[in-house]
Protein backbone atom coordinates (compact mmCIF):
# COMPACT_ATOMS: atom_id res chain seq x y z
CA UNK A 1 -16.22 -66.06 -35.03
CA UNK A 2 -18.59 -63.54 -34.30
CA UNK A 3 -17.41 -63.31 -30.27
CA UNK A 4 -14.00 -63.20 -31.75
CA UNK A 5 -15.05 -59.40 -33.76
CA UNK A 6 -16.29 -58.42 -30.79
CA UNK A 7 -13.60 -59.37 -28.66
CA UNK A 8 -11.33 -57.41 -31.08
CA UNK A 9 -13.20 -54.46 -31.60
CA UNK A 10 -13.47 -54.03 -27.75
CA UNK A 11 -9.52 -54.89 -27.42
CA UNK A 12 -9.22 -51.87 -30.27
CA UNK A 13 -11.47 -49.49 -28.26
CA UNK A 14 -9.71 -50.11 -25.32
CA UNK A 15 -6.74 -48.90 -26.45
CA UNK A 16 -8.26 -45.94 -28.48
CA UNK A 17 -9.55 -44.94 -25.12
CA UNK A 18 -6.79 -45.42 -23.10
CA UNK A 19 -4.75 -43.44 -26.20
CA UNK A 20 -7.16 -40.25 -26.08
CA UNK A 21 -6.53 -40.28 -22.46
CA UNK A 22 -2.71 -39.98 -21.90
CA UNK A 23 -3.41 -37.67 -24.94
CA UNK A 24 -5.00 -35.68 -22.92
CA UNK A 25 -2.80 -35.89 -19.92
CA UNK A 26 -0.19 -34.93 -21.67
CA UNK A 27 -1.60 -31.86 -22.99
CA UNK A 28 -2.97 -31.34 -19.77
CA UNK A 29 0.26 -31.38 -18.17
CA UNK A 30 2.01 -29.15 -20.96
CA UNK A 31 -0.33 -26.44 -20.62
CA UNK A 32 0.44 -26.14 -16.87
CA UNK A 33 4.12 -26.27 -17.46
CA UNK A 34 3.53 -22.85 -19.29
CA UNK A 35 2.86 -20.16 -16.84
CA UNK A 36 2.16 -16.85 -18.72
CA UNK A 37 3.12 -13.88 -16.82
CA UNK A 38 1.94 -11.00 -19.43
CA UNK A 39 0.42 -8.17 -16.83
CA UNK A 40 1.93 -10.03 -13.45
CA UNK A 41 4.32 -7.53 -11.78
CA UNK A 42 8.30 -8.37 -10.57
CA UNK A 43 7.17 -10.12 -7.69
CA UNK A 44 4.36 -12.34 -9.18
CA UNK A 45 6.94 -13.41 -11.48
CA UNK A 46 9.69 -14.41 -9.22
CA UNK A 47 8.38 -14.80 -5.76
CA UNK A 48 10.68 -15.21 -3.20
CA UNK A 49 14.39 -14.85 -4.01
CA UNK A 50 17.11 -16.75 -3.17
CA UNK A 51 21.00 -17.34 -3.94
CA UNK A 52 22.49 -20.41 -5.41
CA UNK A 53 26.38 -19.43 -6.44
CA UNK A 54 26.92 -16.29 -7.32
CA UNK A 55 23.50 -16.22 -8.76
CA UNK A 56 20.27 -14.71 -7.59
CA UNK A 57 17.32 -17.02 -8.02
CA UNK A 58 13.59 -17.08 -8.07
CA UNK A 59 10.98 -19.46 -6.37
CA UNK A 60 11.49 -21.84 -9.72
CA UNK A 61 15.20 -22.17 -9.78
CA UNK A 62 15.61 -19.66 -12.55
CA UNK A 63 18.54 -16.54 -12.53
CA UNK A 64 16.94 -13.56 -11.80
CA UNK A 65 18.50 -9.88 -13.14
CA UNK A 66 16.86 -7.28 -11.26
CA UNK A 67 17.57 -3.65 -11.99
CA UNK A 68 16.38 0.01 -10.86
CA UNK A 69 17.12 3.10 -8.97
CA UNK A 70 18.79 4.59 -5.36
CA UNK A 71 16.53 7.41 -4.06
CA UNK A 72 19.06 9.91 -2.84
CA UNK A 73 19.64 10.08 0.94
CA UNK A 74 16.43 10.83 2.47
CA UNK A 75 17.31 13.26 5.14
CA UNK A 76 18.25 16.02 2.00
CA UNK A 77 15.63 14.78 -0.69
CA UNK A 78 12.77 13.19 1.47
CA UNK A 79 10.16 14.64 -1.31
CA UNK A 80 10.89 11.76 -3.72
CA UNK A 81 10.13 9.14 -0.78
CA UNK A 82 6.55 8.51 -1.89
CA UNK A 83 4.22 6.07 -3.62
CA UNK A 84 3.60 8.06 -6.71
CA UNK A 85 7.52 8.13 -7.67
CA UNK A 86 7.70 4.30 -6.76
CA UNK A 87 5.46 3.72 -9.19
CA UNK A 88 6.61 6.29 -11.58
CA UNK A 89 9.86 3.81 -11.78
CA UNK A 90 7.62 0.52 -11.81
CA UNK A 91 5.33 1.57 -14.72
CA UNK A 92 7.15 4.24 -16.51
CA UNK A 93 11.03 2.83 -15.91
CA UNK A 94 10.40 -0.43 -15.81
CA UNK A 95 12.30 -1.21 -12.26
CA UNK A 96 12.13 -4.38 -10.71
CA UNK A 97 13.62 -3.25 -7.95
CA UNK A 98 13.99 0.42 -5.92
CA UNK A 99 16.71 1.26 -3.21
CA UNK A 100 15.51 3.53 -0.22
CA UNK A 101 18.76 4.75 0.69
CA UNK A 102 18.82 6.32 4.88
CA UNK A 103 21.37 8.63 5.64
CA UNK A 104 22.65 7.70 8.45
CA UNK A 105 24.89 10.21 10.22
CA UNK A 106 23.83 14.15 8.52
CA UNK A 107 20.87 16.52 9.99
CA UNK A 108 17.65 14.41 9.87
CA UNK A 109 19.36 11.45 9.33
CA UNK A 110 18.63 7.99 11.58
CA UNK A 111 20.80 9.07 14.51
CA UNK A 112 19.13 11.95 14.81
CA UNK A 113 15.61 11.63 13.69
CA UNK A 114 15.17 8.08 14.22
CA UNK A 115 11.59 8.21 13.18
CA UNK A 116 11.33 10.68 10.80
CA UNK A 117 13.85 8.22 8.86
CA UNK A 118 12.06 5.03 9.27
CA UNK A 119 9.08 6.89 7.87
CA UNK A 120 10.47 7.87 4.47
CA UNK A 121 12.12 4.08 4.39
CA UNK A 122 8.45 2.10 5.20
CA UNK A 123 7.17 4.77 3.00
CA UNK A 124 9.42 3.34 0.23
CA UNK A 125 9.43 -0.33 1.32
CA UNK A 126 5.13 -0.17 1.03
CA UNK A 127 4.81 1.71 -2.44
CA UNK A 128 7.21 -1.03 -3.64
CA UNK A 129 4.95 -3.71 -2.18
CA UNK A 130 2.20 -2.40 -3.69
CA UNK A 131 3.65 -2.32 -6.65
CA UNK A 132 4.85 -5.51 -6.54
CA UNK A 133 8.42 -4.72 -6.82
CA UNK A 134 11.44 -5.75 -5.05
CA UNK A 135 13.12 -3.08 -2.03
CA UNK A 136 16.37 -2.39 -0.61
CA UNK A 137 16.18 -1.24 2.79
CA UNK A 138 19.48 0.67 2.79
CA UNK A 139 21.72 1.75 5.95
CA UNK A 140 23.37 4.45 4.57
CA UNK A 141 26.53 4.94 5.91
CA UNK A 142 29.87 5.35 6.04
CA UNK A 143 30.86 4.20 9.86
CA UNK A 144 30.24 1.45 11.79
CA UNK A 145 27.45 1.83 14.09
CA UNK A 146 26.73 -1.92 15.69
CA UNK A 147 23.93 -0.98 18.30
CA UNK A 148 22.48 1.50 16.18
CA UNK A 149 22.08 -0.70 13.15
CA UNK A 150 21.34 -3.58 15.52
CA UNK A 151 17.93 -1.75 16.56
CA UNK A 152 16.88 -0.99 13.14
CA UNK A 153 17.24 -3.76 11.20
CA UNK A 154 15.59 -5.77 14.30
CA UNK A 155 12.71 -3.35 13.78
CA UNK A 156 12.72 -3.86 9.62
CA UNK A 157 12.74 -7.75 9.91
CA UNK A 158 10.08 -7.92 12.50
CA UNK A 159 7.85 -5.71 10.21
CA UNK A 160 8.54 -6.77 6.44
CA UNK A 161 9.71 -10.78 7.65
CA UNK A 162 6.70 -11.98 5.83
CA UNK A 163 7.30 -9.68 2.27
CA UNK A 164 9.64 -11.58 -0.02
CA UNK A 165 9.78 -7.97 -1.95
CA UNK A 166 12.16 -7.06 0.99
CA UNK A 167 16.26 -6.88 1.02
CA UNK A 168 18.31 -5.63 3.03
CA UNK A 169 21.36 -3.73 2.36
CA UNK A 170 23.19 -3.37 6.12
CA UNK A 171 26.09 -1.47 5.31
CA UNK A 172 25.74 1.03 2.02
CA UNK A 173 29.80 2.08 1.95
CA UNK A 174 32.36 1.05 4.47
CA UNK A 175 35.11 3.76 4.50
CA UNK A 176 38.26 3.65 6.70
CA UNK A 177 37.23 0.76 8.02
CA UNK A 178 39.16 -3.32 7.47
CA UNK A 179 37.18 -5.83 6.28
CA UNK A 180 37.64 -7.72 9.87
CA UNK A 181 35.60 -4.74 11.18
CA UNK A 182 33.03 -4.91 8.21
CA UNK A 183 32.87 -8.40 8.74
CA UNK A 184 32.59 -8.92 12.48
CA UNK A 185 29.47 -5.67 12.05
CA UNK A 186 28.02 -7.95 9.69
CA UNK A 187 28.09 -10.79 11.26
CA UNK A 188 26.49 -8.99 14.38
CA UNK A 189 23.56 -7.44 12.26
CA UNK A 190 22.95 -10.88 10.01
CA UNK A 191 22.24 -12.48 13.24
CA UNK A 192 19.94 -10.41 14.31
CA UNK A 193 17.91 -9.99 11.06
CA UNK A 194 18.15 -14.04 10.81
CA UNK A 195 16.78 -14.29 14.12
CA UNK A 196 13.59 -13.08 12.38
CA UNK A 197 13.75 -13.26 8.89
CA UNK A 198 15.18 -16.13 7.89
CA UNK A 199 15.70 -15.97 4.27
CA UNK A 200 15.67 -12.53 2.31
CA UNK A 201 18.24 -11.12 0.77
CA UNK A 202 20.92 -9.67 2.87
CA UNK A 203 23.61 -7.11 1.20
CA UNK A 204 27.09 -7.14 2.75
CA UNK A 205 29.18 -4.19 1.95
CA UNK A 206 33.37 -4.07 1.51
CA UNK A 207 35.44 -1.32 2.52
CA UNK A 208 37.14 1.37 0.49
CA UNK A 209 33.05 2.52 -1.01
CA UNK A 210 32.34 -1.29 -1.63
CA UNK A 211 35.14 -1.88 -4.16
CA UNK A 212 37.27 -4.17 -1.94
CA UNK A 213 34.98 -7.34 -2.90
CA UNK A 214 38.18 -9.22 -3.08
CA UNK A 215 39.11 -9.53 0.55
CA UNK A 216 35.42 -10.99 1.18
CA UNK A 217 36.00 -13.44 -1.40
CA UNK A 218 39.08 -14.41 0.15
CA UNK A 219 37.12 -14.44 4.14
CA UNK A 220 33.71 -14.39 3.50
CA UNK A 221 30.68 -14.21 6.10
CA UNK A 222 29.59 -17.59 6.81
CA UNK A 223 27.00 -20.17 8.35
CA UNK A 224 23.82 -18.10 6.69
CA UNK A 225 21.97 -18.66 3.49
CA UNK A 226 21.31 -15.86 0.78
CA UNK A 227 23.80 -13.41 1.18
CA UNK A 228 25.21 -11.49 -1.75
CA UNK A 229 27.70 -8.63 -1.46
CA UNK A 230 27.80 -5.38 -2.72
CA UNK A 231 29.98 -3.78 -5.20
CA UNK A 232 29.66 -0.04 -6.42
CA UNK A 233 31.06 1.81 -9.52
CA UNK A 234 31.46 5.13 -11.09
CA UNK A 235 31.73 4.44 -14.67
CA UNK A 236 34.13 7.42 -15.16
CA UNK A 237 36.73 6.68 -12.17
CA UNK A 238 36.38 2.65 -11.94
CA UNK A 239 37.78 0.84 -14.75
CA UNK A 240 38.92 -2.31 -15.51
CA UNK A 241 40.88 -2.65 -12.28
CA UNK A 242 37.32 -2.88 -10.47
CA UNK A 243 35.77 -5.13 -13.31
CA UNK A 244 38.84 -7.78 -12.82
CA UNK A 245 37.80 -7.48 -8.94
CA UNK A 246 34.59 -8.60 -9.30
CA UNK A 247 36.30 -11.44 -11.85
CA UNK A 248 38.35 -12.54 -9.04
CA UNK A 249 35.14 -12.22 -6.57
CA UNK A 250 32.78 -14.13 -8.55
CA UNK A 251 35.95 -17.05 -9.70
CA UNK A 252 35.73 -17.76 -5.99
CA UNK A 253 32.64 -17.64 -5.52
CA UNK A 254 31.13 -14.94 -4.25
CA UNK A 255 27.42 -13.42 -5.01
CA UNK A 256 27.95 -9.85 -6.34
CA UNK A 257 24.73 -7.17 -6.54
CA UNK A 258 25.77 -3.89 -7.78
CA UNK A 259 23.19 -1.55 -5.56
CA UNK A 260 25.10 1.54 -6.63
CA UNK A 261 26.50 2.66 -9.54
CA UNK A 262 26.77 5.66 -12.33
CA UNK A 263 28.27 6.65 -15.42
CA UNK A 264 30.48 9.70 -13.58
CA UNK A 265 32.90 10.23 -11.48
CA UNK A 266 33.07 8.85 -7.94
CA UNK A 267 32.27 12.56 -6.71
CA UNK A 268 29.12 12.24 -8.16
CA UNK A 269 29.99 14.89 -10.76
CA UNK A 270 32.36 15.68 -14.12
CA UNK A 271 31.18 14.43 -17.63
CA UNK A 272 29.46 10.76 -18.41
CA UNK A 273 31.72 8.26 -19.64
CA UNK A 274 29.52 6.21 -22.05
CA UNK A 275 31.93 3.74 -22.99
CA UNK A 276 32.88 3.16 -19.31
CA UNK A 277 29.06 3.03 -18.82
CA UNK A 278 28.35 0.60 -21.43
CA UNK A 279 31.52 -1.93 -20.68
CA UNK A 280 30.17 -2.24 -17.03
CA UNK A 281 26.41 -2.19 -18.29
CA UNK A 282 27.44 -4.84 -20.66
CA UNK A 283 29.46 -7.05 -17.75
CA UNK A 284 26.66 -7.00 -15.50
CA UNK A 285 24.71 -8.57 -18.21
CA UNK A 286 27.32 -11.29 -19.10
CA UNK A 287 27.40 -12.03 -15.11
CA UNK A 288 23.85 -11.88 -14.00
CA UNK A 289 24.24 -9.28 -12.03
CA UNK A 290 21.58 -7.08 -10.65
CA UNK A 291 22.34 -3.57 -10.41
CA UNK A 292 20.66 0.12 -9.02
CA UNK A 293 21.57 3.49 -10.35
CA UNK A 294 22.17 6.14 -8.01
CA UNK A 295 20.11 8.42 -7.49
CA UNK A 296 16.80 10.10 -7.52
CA UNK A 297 17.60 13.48 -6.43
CA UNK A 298 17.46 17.61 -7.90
CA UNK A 299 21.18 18.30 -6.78
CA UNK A 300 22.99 20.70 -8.84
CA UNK A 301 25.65 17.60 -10.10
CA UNK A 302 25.66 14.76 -12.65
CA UNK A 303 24.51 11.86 -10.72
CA UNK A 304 21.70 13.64 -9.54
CA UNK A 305 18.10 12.22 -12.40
CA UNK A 306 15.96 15.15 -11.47
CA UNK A 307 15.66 18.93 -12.32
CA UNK A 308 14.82 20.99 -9.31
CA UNK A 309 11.52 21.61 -11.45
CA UNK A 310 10.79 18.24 -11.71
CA UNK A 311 7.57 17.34 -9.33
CA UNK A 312 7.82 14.79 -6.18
CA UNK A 313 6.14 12.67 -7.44
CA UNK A 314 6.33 11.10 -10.76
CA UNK A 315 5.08 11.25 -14.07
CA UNK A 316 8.17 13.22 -15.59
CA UNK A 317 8.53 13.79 -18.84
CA UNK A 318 12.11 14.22 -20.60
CA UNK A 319 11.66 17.97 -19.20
CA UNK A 320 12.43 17.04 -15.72
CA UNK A 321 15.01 14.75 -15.95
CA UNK A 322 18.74 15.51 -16.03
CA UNK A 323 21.05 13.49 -18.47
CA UNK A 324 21.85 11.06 -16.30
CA UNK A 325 17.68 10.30 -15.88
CA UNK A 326 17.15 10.23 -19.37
CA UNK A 327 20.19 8.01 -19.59
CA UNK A 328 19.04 5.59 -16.64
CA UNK A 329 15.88 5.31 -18.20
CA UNK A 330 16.78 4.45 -21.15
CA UNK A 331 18.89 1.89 -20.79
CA UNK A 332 16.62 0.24 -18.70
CA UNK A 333 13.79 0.42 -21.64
CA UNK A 334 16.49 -0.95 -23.88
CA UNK A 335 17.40 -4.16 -21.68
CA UNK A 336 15.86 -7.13 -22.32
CA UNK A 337 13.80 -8.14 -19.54
């Protein structure tokens, strides 16, 4: 009898013990299921990006909704392109992501100043490393220019390959030009970027300023992973008509990133639409659509943030910023992250 108690009371601390430890598995494993990210910038968040759909994805699987501002085309405002103003945006704005947009064609721009262009870009594209944001690496133009764009984005890939902060936008706004042309440009420049880079984020652009996203959904590029294409806005000339675009885009497929837009008119001037702005602020949000607002620049017109008071770099108070800043600012601090 007595060899039967213990035999029981061993049987019942087995199973105590054995209880206490999946307990504490368990608990174990719950606690690193929760990752907090309180402090950790855009980057330590999400890691590398990817796209799945029409969605853009981080290194978990999860949609990702980055958003932030176009610096203005560096050969006429090259005094914003610095690491003070990136962060400015990170820590002030609250941008996940910032757009160094190269001019491609003007004075100073890359055709004529090759490296005084790829210096304000990399000057961009390290501030938002540091900062642990995401960058667009923007060829800003309106012509196609293979050979040209060929060289630079070879250059870009070989030095940022390893950064997963790093996209690249390889055609900002296709004018005159058919989507085969667009297309078979692309196609030339993917290659070469994939050749070294193998997964970032590439940006495709459409012609007619990006708002002809319909005839890539209908022939898009393929054989390559991650690309998304571009579509740009002016909240006070692009209505509906443009929304039900990107309807018939996304219905079919087709990644959309908005890496332009405004509240104005397509000249980059006239009076803010706010309830324009807020249907397509509101429709990115329904779609999961990142988006950039254009631009950080002291031009005398609305699209322009800055006053030509307003210092190169950062820390700006509601002094220095235009209506448009203040605007872009704001609804950024009003999203929820």
């Amino acid at each position: 009898m007595q060899k039967m108690k213990a035999h029981v009371l061993n049987l019942a601390f087995c199973l105590f013990f054995l209880l206490f430890q999946c307990s504490e598995v368990k608990q174990e494993k719950t606690e690193d299921e929760i990752t907090d990210f309180t402090g950790k910038t855009a980057v330590e968040k999400h890691g590398k990006l990817s796209v799945d759909g029409t969605f853009l994805l981080n290194e978990r699987g999860e949609k990702v909704v980055l958003k932030g501002v176009s610096f203005g085309w560096h050969n006429w405002w090259p005094r914003f392109y610095n690491e003070k103003a990136v962060g400015t945006f990170v820590n002030d704005w609250e941008c996940t992501v910032v757009r160094a947009a190269m001019g491609i064609d003007p004075d100073r721009g890359y055709i004529r100043d090759p490296q005084f262009s790829t210096e304000c870009v990399t000057r961009v594209v390290d501030a938002a490393i540091k900062h642990g944001v995401y960058v667009i690496i923007d060829w800003h133009s309106h012509t196609v220019r293979t050979p040209e764009a060929v060289g630079f984005f070879r250059e870009m890939a070989q030095r940022y390959k390893d950064y997963p902060n790093v996209i690249y936008e390889i055609f900002n706004e296709p004018e005159r030009n058919s989507w085969e042309d667009v297309k078979a440009y692309s196609e030339e420049v993917i290659k070469t970027i994939r050749g070294i880079d193998r997964s970032n984020i590439i940006l495709v652009g459409s012609p007619h300023w990006d708002q002809d996203v319909h005839l890539a959904a209908d022939n898009p590029v393929s054989g390559y992973d991650n690309i998304m294409y571009t579509l740009h806005f002016y909240a006070a000339t692009h209505h509906q008509f443009l929304r039900d675009r990107g309807d018939y885009a996304l219905s079919k497929g087709l990644p959309l990133f908005v890496s332009e837009c405004a509240g104005m008119e397509a000249t980059g001037d006239g009076p803010i639409n706010y309830d324009e702005w807020r249907k397509w602020v509101d429709w990115m949000a329904e779609n999961s659509i990142s988006w950039v607002a254009w631009s950080v620049s002291d031009k005398d017109e609305t699209c322009s943030m800055m006053l030509p008071s307003a210092s190169s770099e950062g820390n700006w108070s509601d002094n220095d910023l235009k209506e448009w800043g203040t605007t872009v600012r704001d609804t950024f601090l009003n999203l929820i992250n």
